[in-house]
Protein backbone atom coordinates (compact mmCIF):
# COMPACT_ATOMS: atom_id res chain seq x y z
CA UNK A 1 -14.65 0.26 7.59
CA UNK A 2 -13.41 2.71 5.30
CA UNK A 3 -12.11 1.04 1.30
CA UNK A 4 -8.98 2.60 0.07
CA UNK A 5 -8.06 3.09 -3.35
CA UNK A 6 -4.23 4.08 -3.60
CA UNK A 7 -1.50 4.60 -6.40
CA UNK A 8 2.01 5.02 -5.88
CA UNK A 9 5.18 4.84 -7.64
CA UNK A 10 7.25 2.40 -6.64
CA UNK A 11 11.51 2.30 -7.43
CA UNK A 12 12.66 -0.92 -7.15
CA UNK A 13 10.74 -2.77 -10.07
CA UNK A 14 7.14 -4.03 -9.48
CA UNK A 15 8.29 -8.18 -8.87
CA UNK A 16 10.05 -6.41 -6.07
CA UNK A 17 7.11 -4.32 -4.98
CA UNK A 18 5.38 -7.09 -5.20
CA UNK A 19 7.53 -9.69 -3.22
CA UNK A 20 7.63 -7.62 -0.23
CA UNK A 21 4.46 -6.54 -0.39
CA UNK A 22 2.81 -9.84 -0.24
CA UNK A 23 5.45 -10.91 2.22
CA UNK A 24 3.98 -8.19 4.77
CA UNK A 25 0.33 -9.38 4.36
CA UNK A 26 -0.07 -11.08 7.52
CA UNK A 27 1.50 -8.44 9.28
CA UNK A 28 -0.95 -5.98 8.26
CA UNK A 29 -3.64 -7.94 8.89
CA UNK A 30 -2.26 -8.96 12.16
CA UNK A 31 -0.87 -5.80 13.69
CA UNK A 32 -3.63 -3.39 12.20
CA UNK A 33 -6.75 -5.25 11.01
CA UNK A 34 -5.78 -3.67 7.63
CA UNK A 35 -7.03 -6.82 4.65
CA UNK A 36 -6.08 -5.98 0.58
CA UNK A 37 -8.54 -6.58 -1.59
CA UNK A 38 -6.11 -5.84 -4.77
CA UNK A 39 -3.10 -5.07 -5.62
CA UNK A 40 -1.60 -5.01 -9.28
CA UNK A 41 0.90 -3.00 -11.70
CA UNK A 42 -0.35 -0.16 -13.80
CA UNK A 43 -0.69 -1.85 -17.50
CA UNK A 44 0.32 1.91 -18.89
CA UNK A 45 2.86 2.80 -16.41
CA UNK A 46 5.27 -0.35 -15.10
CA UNK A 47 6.17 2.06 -12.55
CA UNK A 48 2.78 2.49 -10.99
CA UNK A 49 1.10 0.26 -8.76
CA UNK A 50 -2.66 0.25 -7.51
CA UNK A 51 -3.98 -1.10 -3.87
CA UNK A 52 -7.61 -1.73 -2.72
CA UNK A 53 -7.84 -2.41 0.76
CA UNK A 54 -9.69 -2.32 3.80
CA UNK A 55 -8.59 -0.57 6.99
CA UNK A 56 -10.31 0.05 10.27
CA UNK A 57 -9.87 3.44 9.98
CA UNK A 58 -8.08 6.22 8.89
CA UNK A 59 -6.14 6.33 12.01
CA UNK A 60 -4.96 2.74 11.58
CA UNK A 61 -3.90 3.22 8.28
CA UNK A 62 -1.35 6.09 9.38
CA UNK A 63 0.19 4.03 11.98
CA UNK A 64 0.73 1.39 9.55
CA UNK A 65 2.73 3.84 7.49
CA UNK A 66 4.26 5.67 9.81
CA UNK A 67 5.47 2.84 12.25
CA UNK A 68 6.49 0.44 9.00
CA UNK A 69 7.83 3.25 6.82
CA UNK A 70 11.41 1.64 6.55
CA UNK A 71 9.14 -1.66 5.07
CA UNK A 72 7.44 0.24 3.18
CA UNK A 73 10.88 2.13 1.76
CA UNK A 74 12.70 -1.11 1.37
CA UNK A 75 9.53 -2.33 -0.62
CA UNK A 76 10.29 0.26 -3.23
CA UNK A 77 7.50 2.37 -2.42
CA UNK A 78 8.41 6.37 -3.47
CA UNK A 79 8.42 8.61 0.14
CA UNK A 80 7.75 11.23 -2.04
CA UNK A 81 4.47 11.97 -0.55
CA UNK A 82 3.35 13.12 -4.22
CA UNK A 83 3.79 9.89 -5.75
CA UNK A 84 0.82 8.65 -4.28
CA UNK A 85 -2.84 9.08 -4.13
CA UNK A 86 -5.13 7.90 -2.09
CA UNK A 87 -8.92 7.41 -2.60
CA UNK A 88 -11.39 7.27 -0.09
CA UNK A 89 -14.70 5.16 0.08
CA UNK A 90 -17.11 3.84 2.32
CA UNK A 91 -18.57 0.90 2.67
């Protein structure tokens, strides 16, 4: 099961962020087997968030984004596919 590591910007304020992104935790675990591990707000960069989780594979994780993109959008998180990185690790 493959760890990721992301960082994104996010628009709307990190309590935001934050609220919707914990209010969508059971349907990422539910819907794609997807579990975080972290999440938390840059302490240089307000802006910036950071996400460990675990996903069932790299597949899954670009159905999640791609079928909840308007959740994701309404979440704050940037589109811009540049304000983002995304580390890979294995288990």
């Amino acid at each position: 099961m493959p760890t990721l590591i992301l960082k994104q910007k996010i628009t709307k304020g990190y309590e935001h962020w934050l609220a919707a992104y914990d209010g969508a935790e059971e349907l990422r675990s539910s819907k794609y087997g997807i579990k975080t591990i972290y999440r938390g707000q840059d302490a240089a960069d307000a802006d910036t968030i950071h996400v460990v989780m675990y996903t069932p594979s790299m597949e899954v994780i670009e159905e999640h984004m791609q079928n909840e993109a308007d959740l994701i959008a309404a979440a704050g998180g940037d589109t811009d596919p540049d304000s983002m990185t995304m580390s890979i690790a294995s288990d």
